[in-house]
Protein backbone atom coordinates (compact mmCIF):
# COMPACT_ATOMS: atom_id res chain seq x y z
CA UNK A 1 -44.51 -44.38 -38.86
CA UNK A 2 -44.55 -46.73 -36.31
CA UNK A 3 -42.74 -49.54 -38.52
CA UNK A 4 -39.99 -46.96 -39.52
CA UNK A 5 -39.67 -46.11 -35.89
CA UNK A 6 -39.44 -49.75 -34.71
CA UNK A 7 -37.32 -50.77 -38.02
CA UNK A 8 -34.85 -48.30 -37.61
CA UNK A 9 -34.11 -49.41 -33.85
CA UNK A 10 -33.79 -52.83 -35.07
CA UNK A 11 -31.67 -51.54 -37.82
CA UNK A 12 -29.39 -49.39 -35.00
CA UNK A 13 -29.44 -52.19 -32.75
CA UNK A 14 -27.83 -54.98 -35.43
CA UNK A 15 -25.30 -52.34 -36.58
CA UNK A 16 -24.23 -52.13 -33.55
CA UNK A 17 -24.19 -55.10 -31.97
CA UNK A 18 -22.36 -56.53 -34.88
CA UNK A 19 -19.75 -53.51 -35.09
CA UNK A 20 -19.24 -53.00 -31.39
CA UNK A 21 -19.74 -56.46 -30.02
CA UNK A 22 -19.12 -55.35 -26.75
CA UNK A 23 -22.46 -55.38 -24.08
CA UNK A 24 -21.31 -52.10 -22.46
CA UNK A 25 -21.15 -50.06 -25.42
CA UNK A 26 -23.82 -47.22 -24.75
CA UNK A 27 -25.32 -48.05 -28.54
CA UNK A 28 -25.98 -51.40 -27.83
CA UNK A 29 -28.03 -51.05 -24.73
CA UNK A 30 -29.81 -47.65 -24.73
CA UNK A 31 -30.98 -48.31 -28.42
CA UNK A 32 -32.59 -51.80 -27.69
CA UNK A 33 -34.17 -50.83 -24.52
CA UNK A 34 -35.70 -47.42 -26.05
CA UNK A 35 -36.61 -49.54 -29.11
CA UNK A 36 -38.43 -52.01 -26.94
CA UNK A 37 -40.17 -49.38 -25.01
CA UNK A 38 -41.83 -47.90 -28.24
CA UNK A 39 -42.71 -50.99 -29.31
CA UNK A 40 -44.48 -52.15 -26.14
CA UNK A 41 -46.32 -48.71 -26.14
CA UNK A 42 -47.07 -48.80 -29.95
CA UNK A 43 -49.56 -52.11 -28.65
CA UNK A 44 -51.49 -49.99 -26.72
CA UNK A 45 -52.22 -53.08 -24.56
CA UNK A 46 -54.81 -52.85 -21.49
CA UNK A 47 -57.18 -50.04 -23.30
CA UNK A 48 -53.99 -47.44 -23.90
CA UNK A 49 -54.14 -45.47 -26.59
CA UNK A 50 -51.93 -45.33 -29.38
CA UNK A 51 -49.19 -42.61 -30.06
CA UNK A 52 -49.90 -39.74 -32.48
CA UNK A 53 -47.54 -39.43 -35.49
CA UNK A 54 -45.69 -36.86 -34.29
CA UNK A 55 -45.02 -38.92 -31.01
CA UNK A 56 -43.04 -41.83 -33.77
CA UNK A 57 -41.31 -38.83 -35.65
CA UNK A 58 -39.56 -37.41 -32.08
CA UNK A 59 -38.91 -41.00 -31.06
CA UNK A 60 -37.31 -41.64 -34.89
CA UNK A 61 -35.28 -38.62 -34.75
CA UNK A 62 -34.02 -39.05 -31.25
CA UNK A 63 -32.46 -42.76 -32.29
CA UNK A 64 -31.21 -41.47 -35.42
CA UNK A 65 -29.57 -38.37 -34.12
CA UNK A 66 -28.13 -40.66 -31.34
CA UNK A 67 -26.57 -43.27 -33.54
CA UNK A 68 -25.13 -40.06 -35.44
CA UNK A 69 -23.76 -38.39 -33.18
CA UNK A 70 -22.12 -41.06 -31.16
CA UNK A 71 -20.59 -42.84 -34.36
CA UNK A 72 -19.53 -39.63 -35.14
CA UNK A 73 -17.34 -38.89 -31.84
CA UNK A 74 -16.07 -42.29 -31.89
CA UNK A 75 -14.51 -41.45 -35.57
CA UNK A 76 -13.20 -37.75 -34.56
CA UNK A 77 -11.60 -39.05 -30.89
CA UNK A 78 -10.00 -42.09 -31.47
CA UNK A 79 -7.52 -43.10 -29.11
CA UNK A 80 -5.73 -46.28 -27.94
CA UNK A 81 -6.33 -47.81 -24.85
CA UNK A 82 -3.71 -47.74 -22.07
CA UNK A 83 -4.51 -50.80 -20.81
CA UNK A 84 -3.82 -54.52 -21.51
CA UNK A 85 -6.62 -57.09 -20.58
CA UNK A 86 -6.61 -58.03 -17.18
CA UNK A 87 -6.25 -56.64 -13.42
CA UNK A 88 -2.40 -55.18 -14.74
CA UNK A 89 -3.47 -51.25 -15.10
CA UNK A 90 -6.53 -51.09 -13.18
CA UNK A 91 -6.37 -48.06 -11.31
CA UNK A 92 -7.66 -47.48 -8.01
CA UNK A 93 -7.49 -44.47 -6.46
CA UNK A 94 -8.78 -44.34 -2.61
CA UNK A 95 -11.93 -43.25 -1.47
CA UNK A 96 -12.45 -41.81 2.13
CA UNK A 97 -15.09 -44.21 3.66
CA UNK A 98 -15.39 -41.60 6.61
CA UNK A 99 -17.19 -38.62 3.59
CA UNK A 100 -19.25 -41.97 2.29
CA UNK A 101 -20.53 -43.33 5.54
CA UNK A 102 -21.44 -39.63 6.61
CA UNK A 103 -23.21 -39.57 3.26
CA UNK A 104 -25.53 -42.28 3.86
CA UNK A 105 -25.73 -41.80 7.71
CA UNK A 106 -27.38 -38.49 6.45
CA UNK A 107 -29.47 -39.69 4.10
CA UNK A 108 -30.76 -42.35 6.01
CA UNK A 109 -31.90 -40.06 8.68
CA UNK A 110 -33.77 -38.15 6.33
CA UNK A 111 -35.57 -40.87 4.69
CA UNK A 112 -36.29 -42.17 8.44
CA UNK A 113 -37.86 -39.38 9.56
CA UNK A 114 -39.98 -39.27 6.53
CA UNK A 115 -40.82 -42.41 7.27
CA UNK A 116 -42.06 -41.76 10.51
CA UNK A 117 -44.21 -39.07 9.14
CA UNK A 118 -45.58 -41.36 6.44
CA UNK A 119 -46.22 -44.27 8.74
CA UNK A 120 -49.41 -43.03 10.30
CA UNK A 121 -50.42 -42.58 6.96
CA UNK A 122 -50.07 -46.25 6.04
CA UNK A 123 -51.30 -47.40 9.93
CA UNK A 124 -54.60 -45.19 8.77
CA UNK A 125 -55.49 -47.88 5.91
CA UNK A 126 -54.10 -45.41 2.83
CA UNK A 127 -52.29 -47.67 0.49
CA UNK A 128 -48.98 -46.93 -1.20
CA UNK A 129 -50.63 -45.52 -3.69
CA UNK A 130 -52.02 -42.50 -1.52
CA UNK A 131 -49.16 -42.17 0.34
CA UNK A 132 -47.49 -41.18 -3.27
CA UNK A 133 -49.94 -38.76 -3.75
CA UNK A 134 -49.29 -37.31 -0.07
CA UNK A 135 -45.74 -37.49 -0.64
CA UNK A 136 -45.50 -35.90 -3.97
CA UNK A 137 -48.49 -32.85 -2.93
CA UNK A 138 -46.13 -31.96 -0.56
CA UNK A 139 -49.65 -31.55 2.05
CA UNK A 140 -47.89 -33.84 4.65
CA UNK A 141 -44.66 -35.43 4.10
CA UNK A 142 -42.34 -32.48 3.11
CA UNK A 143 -43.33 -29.13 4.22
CA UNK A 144 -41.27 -26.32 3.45
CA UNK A 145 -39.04 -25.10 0.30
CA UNK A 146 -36.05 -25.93 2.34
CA UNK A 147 -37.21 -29.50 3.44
CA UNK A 148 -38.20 -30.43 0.38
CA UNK A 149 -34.82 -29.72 -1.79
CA UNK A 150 -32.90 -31.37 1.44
CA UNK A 151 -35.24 -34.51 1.14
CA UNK A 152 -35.49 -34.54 -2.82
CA UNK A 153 -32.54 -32.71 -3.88
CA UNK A 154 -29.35 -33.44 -1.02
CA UNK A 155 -30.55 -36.50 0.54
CA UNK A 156 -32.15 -38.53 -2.87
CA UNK A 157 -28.48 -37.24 -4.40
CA UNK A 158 -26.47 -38.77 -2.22
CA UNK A 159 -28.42 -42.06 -2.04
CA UNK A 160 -27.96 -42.28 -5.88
CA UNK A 161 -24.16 -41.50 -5.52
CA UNK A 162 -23.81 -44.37 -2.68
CA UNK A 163 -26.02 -46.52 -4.53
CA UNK A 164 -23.39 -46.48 -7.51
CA UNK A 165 -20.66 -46.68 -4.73
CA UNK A 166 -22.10 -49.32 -3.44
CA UNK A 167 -22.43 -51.43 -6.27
CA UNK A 168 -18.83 -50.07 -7.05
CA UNK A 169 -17.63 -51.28 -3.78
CA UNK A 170 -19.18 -54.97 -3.86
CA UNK A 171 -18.40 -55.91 -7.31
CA UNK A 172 -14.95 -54.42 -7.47
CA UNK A 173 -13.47 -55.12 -4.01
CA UNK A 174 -11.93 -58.34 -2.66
CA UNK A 175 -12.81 -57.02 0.94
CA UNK A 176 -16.61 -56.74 0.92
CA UNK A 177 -18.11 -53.66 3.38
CA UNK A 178 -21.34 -55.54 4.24
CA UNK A 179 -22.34 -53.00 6.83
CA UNK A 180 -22.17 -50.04 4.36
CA UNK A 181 -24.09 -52.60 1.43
CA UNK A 182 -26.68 -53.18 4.59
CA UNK A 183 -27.29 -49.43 5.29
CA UNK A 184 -27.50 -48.06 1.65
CA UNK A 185 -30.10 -51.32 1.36
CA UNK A 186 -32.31 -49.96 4.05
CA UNK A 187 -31.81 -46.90 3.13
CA UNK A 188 -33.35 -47.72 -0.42
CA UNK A 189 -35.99 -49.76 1.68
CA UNK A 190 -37.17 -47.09 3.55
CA UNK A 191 -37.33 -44.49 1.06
CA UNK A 192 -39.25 -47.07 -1.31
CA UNK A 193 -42.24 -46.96 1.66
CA UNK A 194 -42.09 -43.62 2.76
CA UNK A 195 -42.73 -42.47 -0.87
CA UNK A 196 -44.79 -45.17 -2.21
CA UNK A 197 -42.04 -45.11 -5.23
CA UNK A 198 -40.67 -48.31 -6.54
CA UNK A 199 -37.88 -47.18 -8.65
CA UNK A 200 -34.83 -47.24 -6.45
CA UNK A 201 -35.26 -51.02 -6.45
CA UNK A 202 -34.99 -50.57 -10.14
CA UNK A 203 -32.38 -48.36 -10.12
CA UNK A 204 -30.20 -50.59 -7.56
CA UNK A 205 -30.50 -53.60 -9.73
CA UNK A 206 -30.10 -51.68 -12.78
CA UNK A 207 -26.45 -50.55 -11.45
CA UNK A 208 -25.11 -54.10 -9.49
CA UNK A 209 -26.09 -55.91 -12.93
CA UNK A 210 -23.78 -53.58 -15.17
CA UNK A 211 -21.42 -52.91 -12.07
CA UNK A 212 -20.87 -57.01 -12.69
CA UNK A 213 -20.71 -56.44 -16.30
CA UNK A 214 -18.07 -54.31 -16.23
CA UNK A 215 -15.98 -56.44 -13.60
CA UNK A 216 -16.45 -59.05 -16.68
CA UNK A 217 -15.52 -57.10 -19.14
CA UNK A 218 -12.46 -56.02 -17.25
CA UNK A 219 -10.88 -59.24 -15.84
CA UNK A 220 -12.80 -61.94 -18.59
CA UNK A 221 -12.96 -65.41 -17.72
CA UNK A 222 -11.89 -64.69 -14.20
CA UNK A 223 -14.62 -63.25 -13.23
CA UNK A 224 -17.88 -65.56 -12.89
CA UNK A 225 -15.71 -68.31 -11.23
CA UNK A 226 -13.75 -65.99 -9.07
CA UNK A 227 -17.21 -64.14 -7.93
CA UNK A 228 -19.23 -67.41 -7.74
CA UNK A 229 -16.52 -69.46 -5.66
CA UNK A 230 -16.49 -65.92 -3.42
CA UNK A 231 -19.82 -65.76 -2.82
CA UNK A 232 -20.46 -69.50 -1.99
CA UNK A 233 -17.33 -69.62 0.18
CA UNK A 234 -17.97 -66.62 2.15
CA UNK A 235 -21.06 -67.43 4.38
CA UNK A 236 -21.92 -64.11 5.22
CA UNK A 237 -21.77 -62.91 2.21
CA UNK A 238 -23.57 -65.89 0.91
CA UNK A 239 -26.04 -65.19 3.10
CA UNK A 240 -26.51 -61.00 2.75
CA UNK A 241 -26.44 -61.12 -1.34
CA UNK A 242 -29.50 -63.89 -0.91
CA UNK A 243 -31.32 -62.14 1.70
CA UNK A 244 -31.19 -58.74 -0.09
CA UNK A 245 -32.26 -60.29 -3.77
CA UNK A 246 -35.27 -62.16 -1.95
CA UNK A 247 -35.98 -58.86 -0.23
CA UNK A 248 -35.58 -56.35 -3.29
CA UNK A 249 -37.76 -58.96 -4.98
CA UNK A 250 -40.50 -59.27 -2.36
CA UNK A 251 -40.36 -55.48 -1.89
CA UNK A 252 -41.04 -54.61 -5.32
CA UNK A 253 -43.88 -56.83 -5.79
CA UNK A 254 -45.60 -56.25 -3.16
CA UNK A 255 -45.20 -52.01 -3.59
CA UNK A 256 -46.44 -52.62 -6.98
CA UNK A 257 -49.53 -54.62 -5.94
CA UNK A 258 -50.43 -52.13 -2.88
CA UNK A 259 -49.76 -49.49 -5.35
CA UNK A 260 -52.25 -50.30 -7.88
CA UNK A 261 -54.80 -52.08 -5.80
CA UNK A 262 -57.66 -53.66 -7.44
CA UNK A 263 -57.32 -51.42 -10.57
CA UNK A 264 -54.50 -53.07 -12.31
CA UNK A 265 -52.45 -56.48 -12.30
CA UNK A 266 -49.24 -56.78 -11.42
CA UNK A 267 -48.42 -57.49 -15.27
CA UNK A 268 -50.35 -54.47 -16.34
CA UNK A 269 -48.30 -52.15 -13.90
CA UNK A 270 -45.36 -53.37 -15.37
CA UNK A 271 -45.95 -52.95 -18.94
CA UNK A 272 -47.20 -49.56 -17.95
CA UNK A 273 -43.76 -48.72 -16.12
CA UNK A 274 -42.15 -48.84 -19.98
CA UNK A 275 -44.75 -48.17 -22.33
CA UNK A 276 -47.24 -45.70 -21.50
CA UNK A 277 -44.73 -42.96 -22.36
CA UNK A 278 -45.77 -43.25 -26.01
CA UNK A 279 -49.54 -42.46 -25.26
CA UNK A 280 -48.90 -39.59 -22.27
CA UNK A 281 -46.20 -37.65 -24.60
CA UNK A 282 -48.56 -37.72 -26.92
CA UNK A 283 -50.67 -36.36 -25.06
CA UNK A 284 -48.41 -33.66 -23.59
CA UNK A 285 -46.93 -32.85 -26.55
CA UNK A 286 -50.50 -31.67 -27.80
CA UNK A 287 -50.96 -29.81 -24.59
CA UNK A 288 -47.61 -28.06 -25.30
CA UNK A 289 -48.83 -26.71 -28.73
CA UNK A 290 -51.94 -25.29 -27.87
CA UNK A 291 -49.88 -23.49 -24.89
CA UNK A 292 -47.04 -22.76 -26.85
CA UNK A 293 -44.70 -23.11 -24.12
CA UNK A 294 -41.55 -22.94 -24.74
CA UNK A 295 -38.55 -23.12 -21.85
CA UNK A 296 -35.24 -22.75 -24.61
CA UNK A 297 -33.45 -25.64 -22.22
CA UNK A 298 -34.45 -25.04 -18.70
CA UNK A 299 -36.51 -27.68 -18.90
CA UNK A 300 -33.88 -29.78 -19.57
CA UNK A 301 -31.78 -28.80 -16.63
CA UNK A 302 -33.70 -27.72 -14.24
CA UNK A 303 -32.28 -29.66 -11.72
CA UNK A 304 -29.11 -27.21 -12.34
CA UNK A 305 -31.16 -24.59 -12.44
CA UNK A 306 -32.91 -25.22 -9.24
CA UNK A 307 -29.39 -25.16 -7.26
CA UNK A 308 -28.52 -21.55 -8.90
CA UNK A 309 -31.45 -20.54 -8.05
CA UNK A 310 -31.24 -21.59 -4.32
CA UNK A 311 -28.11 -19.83 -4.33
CA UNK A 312 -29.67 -16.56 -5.95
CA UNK A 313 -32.34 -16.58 -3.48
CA UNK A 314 -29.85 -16.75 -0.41
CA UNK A 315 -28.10 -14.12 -2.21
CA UNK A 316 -30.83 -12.20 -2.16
CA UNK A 317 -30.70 -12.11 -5.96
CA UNK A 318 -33.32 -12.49 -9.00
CA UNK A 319 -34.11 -15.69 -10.09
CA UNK A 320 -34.43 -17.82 -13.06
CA UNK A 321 -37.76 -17.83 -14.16
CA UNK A 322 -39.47 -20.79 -15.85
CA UNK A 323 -38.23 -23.52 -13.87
CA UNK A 324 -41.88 -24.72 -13.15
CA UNK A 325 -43.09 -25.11 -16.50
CA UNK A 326 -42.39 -28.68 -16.69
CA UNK A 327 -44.98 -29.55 -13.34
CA UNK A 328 -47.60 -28.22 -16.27
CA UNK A 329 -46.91 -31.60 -18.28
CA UNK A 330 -45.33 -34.30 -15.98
CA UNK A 331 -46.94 -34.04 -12.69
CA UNK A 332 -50.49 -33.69 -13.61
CA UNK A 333 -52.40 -37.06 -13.62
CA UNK A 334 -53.63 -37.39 -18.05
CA UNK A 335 -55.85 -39.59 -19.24
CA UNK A 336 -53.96 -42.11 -21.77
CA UNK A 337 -56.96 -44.17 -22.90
CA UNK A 338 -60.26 -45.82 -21.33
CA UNK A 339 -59.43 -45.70 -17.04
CA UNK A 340 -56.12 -45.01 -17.35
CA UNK A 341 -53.99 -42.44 -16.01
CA UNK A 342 -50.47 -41.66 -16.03
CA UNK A 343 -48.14 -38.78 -15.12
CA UNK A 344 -44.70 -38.05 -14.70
CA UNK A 345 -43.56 -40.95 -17.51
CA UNK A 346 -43.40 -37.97 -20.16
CA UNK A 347 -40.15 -40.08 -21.24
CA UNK A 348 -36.43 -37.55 -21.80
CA UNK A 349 -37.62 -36.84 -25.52
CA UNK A 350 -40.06 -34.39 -24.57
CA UNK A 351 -38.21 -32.38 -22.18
CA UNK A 352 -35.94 -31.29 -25.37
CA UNK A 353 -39.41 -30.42 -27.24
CA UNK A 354 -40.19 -28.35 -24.60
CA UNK A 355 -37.23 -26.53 -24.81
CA UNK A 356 -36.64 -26.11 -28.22
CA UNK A 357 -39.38 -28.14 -30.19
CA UNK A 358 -38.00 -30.62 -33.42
CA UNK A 359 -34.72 -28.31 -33.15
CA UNK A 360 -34.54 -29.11 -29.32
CA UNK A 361 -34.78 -32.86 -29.98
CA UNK A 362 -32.29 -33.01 -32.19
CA UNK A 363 -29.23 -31.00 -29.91
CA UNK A 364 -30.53 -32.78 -26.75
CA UNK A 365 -29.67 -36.27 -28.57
CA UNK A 366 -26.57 -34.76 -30.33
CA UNK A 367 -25.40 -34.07 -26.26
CA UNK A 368 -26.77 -37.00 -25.43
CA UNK A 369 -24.94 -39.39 -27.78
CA UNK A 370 -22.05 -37.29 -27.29
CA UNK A 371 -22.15 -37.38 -23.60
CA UNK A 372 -22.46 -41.38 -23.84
CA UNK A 373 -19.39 -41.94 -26.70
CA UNK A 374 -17.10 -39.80 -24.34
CA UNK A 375 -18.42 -41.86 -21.09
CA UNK A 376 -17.91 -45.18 -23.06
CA UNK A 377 -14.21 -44.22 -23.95
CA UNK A 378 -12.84 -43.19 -20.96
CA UNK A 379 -14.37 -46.79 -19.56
CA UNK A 380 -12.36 -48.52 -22.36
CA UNK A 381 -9.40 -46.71 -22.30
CA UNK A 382 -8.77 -45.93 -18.77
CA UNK A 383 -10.63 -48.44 -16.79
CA UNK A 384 -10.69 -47.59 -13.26
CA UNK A 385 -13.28 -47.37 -10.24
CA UNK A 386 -14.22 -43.18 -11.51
CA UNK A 387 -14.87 -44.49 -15.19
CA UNK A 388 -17.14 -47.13 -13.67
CA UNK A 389 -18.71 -44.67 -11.80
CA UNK A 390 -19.57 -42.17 -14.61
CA UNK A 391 -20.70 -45.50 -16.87
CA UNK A 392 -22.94 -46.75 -14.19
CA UNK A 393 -24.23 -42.63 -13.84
CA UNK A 394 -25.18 -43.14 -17.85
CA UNK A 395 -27.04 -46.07 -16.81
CA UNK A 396 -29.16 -44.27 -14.65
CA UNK A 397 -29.71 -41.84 -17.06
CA UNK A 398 -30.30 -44.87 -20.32
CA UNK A 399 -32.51 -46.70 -18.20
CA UNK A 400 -34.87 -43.79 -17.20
CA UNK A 401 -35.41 -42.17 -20.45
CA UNK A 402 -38.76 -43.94 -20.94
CA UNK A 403 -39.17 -41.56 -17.68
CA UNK A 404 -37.73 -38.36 -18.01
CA UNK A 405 -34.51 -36.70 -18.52
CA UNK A 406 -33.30 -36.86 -15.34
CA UNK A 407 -30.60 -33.96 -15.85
CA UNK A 408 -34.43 -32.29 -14.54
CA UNK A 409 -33.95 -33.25 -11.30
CA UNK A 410 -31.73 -31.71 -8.50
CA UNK A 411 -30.89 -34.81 -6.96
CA UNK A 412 -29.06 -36.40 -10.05
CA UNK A 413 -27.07 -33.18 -10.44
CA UNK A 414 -26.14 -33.43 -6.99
CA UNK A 415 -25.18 -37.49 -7.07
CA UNK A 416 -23.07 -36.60 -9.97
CA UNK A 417 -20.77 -34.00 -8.01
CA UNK A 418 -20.58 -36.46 -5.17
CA UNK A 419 -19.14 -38.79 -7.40
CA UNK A 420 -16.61 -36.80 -8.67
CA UNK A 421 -15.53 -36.42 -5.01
CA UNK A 422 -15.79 -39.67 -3.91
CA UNK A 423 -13.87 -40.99 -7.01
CA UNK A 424 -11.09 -37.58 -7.24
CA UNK A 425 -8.57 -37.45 -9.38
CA UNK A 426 -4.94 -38.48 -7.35
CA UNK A 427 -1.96 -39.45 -9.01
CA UNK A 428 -0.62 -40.21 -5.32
CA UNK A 429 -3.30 -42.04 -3.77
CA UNK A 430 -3.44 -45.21 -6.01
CA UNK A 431 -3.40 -48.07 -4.33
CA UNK A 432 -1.95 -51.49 -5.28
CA UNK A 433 -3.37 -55.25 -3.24
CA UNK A 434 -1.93 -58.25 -4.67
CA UNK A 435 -4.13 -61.46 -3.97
CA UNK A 436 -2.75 -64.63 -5.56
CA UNK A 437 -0.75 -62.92 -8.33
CA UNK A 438 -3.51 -60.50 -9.02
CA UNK A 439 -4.00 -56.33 -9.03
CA UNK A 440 -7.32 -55.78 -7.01
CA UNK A 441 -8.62 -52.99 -5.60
C-alpha cells in the first residue's frame, strides 16, 4: 500500500506539473509536499514505527479525492482572466494601517505579557521543552477560559492575519513599512519563547517565500532584478531583511535544540516535524475505533465552533457539545515506536475520520480541493493584494496538513475574518502609484 500511496503522488505530482506548469497552482505544491511527508514517515527512520494499512488507504484517498475534485472545478468554472501580464490591472485597494497597527500593538502585548509569565520559568533552568508543556497545561501561562481564547484564539489570529499582511506589504509595496515588518518580527519572536513553539518561524517563511512567488508570477522578469537591485540599494532595508533571516535562522535552531535536549538531534527533530504523522495517526486512528467516537464534522471546525459557542455561553444559551473530543487524540503525548513520543501531529486527514470515518475523508478533501481550485482562480484571474491574501491563507493551511486541519483552531478562523477586513472589497478606494512607467501598489 505504501508504493500505491507514494506512486500515485508521484503520478499526481507529474500530471500536474506538466499540465499546470505554473508553481502556484495548489496541485502542484500541496500534492508534492503531502507526498513527501508520507514517504519520509513510511521510513520509519530513528526507531518510528511504520504506518498501519489503513493509515496508506486514508492518505491514498485523500490525494485522489483532491486531484478529483480540484480538476473537476477547474473544468465546470472556467473563466478568462481579466488581466494582461504585467503591473497594468493589478488592483490595489487601500488598507487602513491605523486597524493593522492596532492589530499587532494588541497582539504583541499579549504575547509580552506571556512572556513575562514564562520567563521565570526559563530563568528556573526548565528548557523550552517544559515551558511547552506549561504553556499548553494551561497550569501557569494562561489561566482562565477567557485568557486563554484571547491569547490562543484573538491574539494568535491576528498575528497570523498580520503575518500574511506583512509579507503582503514587503513583497508587494515599493514603500517598505520596516517598523510594522520589525514589530510583527518580534512579535513572532516572542511568542516562539513564551510557548516553546517553533512554528511561526515556519509559518513566516512559508508565506514571504510564496508572497515572492506570486510577485514573480505577476510582474515576470521584472521581478528578481527589480527586488534584488531594491534590496541592495536600500541600506536599511539591506540591512533589516539580513538581520531578520540570520535571526529567524538562529532562532529556530536553537528552539529546536533546547527543545529536544539530549534526546534527539537536530536532524531527527526535523524529520519528526513531517513524518511522524504517519505512525501517530496510526495510532489514533486505532484509538478512535475501539472508542467509536464519532464528532459528524465538529472536529473539523471546531475552531468555528468554539466562537458560537462563546457567544452561546454569553448568551446564556446551550452549547455545542463535542467540541473536546479531538484533545482525546491530538494532545495526549502516544508512543510512536521505541522512546518516542509525539502528539498533536495527528496530520488534517484524521480530523475528517473523526468526523465521518472513510465517508468523512472523502467530503473533507472534496471541500478541500474545492476550496483550493476556487482560491487558485480568483489569484489568476483577478490578481490583486485580497487574492494574495486568501492564496497565502491556503498556504497556511497546505503546509500544516502533516499537522492538523487547522480550520480546528479558533485562531485561523479568526485571521481569516481579519483578512477579509483588512483586504475589503472597494470599488472606490483603488489606488493607482506610477514609478518609472509602472502600476505599483
Amino acid at each position: 500500500m505504501i508504493l500505491l500511496t507514494v506512486g500515485l503522488g508521484i503520478f499526481v505530482t507529474l500530471y500536474s506539473m506538466n499540465k499546470y506548469k505554473d508553481k502556484l497552482c495548489p496541485l502542484n505544491i500541496f500534492v508534492p509536499f503531502f507526498t513527501v511527508c508520507t514517504f519520509l514517515g513510511s521510513l520509519a527512520l530513528y526507531g518510528k514505527n511504520q504506518g498501519s494499512t489503513l493509515t496508506y488507504v486514508l492518505i491514498f484517498l485523500s490525494i485522489l479525492t483532491y486531484f478529483i475534485s480540484f480538476e473537476v472545478l477547474s473544468k465546470i468554472h472556467i473563466s478568462k482572466p481579466k488581466r494582461t501580464a504585467g503591473w497594468e490591472n493589478f488592483e490595489y485597494t487601500e488598507v487602513s494601517k491605523k486597524f493593522i497597527y492596532f492589530l499587532a500593538i494588541f497582539s504583541l502585548a499579549v504575547n509580552t505579557s506571556k512572556f513575562i509569565k514564562a520567563l521565570p520559568l526559563l530563568l528556573s533552568g526548565l528548557s523550552l521543552g517544559e515551558v511547552r508543556g506549561e504553556y499548553l497545561t494551561g497550569t501557569v501561562i494562561v489561566q482562565s477560559a477567557m485568557a486563554s481564547f484571547i491569547d490562543a484564539g484573538i491574539s494568535s489570529g491576528a498575528l497570523l492575519a498580520l503575518m500574511i499582511v506583512v509579507s503582503i506589504e514587503l513583497i508587494f509595496d515599493r514603500k517598505k513599512d520596516i517598523v510594522l515588518f520589525l514589530l510583527v518580527f518580534i512579535n513572532v519572536l516572542v511568542s516562539t519563547f513564551s510557548t516553546g513553539g517553533r512554528l511561526l518561524i515556519y509559518d513566516f517563511a512559508v508565506l514571504l517565500v510564496f508572497s515572492f512567488f506570486c510577485y514573480r508570477s505577476f510582474f515576470a522578469g521584472d521581478t528578481i532584478a527589480n527586488t534584488v537591485a531594491e534590496i541592495r540599494n536600500n541600506k536599511k532595508t539591506r540591512k533589516t531583511v539580513v538581520f531578520m533571516i540570520a535571526v529567524g535562522i538562529a532562532a529556530l535552531i536553537t528552539i529546536t535544540i533546547e527543545r529536544q535536549g539530549q534526546t534527539e538531534s537536530f536532524m531527527e527533530a526535523l524529520y519528526a516535524d513531517f513524518s511522524c504523522f504517519v505512525p501517530l495517526m496510526s495510532k489514533t486512528l486505532e484509538m478512535v475505533q475501539n472508542s467509536g467516537d464519532l464528532t459528524l464534522g465538529i472536529s473539523s471546525f471546531d475552531g468555528v465552533i468554539i466562537i458560537i459557542n462563546i457567544i452561546l455561553s454569553l448568551l446564556r444559551l446551550p452549547q455545542i457539545t463535542g467540541v473536546n473530543t479531538i484533545n482525546k487524540y491530538d494532545a495526549v503525548f502516544l508512543n510512536i515506536g521505541g522512546s518516542n513520543y509525539a502528539n498533536a501531529y495527528v496530520s488534517y486527514i484524521f480530523y475528517f475520520y473523526l468526523d465521518g470515518r472513510v465517508i468523512g475523508v472523502i467530503l473533507g478533501n472534496i471541500f478541500f480541493g474545492i476550496m483550493s481550485a476556487k482560491i487558485y482562480q480568483r489569484l489568476k484571474r483577478e490578481p490583486g493584494k485580497r487574492s494574495v491574501a486568501m492564496f497565502l491563507f491556503l498556504m497556511y493551511l497546505i503546509f500544516r496538513t502533516m499537522i492538523r486541519w487547522s480550520f480546528n483552531q479558533a485562531s485561523v478562523v479568526i485571521a481569516l475574518v481579519l483578512l477579509l477586513i483588512i483586504y475589503k472589497r472597494s470599488d472606490t478606494s483603488r489606488k493607482v502609484i506610477t514609478f518609472k512607467g509602472h502600476r505599483l501598489v
